[in-house]
Protein backbone atom coordinates (compact mmCIF):
# COMPACT_ATOMS: atom_id res chain seq x y z
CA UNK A 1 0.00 0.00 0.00
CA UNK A 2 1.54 3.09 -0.93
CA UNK A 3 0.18 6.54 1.21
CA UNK A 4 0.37 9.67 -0.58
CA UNK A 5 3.93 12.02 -0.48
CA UNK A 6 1.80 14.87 1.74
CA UNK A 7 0.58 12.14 4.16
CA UNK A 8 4.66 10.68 4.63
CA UNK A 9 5.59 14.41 4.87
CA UNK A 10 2.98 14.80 7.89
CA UNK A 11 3.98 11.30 9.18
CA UNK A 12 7.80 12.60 9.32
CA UNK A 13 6.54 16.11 10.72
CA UNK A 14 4.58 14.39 13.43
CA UNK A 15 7.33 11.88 14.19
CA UNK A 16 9.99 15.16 14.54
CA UNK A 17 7.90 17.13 16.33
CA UNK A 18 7.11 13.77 19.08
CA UNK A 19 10.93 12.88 19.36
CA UNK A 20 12.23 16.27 19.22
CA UNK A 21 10.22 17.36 22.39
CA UNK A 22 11.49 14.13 24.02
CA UNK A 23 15.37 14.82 23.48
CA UNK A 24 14.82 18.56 24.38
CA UNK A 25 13.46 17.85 27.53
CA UNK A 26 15.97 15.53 28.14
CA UNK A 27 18.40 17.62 27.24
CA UNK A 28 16.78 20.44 29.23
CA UNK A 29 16.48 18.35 32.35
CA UNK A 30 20.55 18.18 32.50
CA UNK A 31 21.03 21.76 31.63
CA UNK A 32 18.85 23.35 34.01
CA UNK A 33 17.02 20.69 36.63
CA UNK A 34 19.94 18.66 37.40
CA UNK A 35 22.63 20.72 36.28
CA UNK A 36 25.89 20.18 34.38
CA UNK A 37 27.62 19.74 37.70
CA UNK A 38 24.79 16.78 38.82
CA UNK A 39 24.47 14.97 35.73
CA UNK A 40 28.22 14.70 35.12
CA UNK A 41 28.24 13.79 38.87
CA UNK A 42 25.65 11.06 37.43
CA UNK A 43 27.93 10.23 34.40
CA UNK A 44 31.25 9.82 36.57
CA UNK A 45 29.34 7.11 38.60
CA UNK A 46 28.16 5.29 35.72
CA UNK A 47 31.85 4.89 34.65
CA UNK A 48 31.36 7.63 31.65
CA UNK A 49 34.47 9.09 30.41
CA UNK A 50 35.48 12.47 30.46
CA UNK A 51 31.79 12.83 33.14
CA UNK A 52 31.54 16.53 32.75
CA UNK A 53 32.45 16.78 28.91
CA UNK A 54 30.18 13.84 28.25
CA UNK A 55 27.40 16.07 30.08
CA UNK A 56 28.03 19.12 28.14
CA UNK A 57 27.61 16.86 24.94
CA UNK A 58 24.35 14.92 26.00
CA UNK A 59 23.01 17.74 26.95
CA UNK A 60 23.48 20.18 24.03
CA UNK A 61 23.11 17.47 21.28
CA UNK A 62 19.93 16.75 23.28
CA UNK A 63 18.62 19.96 23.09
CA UNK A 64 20.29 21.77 19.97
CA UNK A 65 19.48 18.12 18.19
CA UNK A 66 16.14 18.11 19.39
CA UNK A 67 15.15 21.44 17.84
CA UNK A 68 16.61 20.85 14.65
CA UNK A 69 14.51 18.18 14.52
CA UNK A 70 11.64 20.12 15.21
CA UNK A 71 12.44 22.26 12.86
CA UNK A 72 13.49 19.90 10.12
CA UNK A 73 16.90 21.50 10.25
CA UNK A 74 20.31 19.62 9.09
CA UNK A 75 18.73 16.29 9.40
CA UNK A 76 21.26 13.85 8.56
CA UNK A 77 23.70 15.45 10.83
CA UNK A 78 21.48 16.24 13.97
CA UNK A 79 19.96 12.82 13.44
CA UNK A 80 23.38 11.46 13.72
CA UNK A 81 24.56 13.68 16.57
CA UNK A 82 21.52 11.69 18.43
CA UNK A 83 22.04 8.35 17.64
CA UNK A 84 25.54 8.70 19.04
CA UNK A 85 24.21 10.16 21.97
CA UNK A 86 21.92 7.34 22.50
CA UNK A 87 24.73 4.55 21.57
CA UNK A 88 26.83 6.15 24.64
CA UNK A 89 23.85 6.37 27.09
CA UNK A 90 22.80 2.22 26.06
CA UNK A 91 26.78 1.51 26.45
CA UNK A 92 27.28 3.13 29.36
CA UNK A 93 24.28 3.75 31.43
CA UNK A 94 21.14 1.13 30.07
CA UNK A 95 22.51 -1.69 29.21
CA UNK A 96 23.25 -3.88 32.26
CA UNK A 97 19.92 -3.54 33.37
CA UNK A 98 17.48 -4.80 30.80
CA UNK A 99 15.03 -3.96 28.06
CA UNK A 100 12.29 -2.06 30.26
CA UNK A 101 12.79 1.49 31.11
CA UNK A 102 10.70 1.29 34.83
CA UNK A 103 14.36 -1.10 35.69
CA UNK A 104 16.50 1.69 34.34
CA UNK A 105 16.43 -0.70 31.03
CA UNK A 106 17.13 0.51 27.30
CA UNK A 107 14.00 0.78 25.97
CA UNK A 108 13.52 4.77 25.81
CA UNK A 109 16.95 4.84 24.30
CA UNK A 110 16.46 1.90 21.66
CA UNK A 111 13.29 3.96 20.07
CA UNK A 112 15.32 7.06 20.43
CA UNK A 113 17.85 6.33 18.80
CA UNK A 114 16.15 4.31 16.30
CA UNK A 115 13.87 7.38 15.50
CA UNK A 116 17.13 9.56 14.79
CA UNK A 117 18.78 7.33 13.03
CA UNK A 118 15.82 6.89 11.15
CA UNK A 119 15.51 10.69 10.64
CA UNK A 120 18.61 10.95 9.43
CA UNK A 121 18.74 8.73 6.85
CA UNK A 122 15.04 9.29 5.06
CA UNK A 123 15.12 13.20 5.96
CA UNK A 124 12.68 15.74 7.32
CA UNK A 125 10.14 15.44 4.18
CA UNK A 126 8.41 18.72 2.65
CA UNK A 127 7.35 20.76 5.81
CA UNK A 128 10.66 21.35 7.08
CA UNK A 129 13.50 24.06 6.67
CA UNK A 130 16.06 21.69 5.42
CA UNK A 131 12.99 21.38 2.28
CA UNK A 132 12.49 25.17 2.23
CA UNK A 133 16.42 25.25 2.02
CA UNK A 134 16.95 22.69 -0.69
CA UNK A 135 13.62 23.49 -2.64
CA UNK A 136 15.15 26.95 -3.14
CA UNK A 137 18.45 26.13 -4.25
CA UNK A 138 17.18 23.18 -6.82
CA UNK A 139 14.95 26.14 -8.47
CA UNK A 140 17.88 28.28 -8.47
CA UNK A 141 19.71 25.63 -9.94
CA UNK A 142 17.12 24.80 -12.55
CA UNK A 143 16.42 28.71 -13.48
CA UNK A 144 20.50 29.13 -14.05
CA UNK A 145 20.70 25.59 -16.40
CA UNK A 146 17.53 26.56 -18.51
């Protein structure tokens, strides 16, 4: 069954929009409610190198990557930036403890990072900057070539 392009371009908006708001407030929640200073404190006891460098990176992938999403902005590479972030948080933090996330398991971070990587390699569809931003330049291209 094939869906029509606008209803995969809503599907992709809706799917940014849902896992962008999750990795902001994520990324949020180690900025400003725990702090750098706690959730590299957090990092250093799950054995994560370089704790408060690790935090400054979670955190502002998390949040800078979770607007771009949102936005539909530099997909491949924000998607990217997230799936890394979510490989280091299974490796180091989720996965000793299971799939479920009520045990501290990997769940949350398998979707996550599934979603991003998925993001990342089909794109942020027509309602999106990264669209506005290509759409322009093709037309520019195809105006200078005619």
């Amino acid at each position: 069954m094939a869906f029509p392009s606008s209803a995969r371009d809503i599907a992709l908006l809706l799917t940014r929009v849902a896992v962008g708001v999750v990795f902001i407030a994520h990324g949020w929640q180690k900025l400003f409610t725990n702090g750098i200073d706690g959730t590299a404190a957090f990092f250093d006891q799950a054995g994560v190198p370089a704790a408060t460098a690790s935090a400054w990176f979670a955190a502002l992938v998390e949040v800078a990557g979770g607007a771009a999403l949102i936005l539909g902005l530099a997909m491949p590479v924000a998607g990217l930036l997230l799936l890394i972030n979510m490989i280091g948080a299974y490796a180091f933090v989720h996965a000793g403890s299971g799939l479920f996330v009520d045990k501290g398991g990997y769940e949350l971070v398998l979707v996550l990072g599934a979603a991003a990587l998925s993001l990342a390699v089909v794109g942020a569809g027509r309602f999106s900057l990264d669209h506005l931003l290509t759409g322009r330049r093709s037309a520019q291209r195809q105006r200078v070539s005619a």
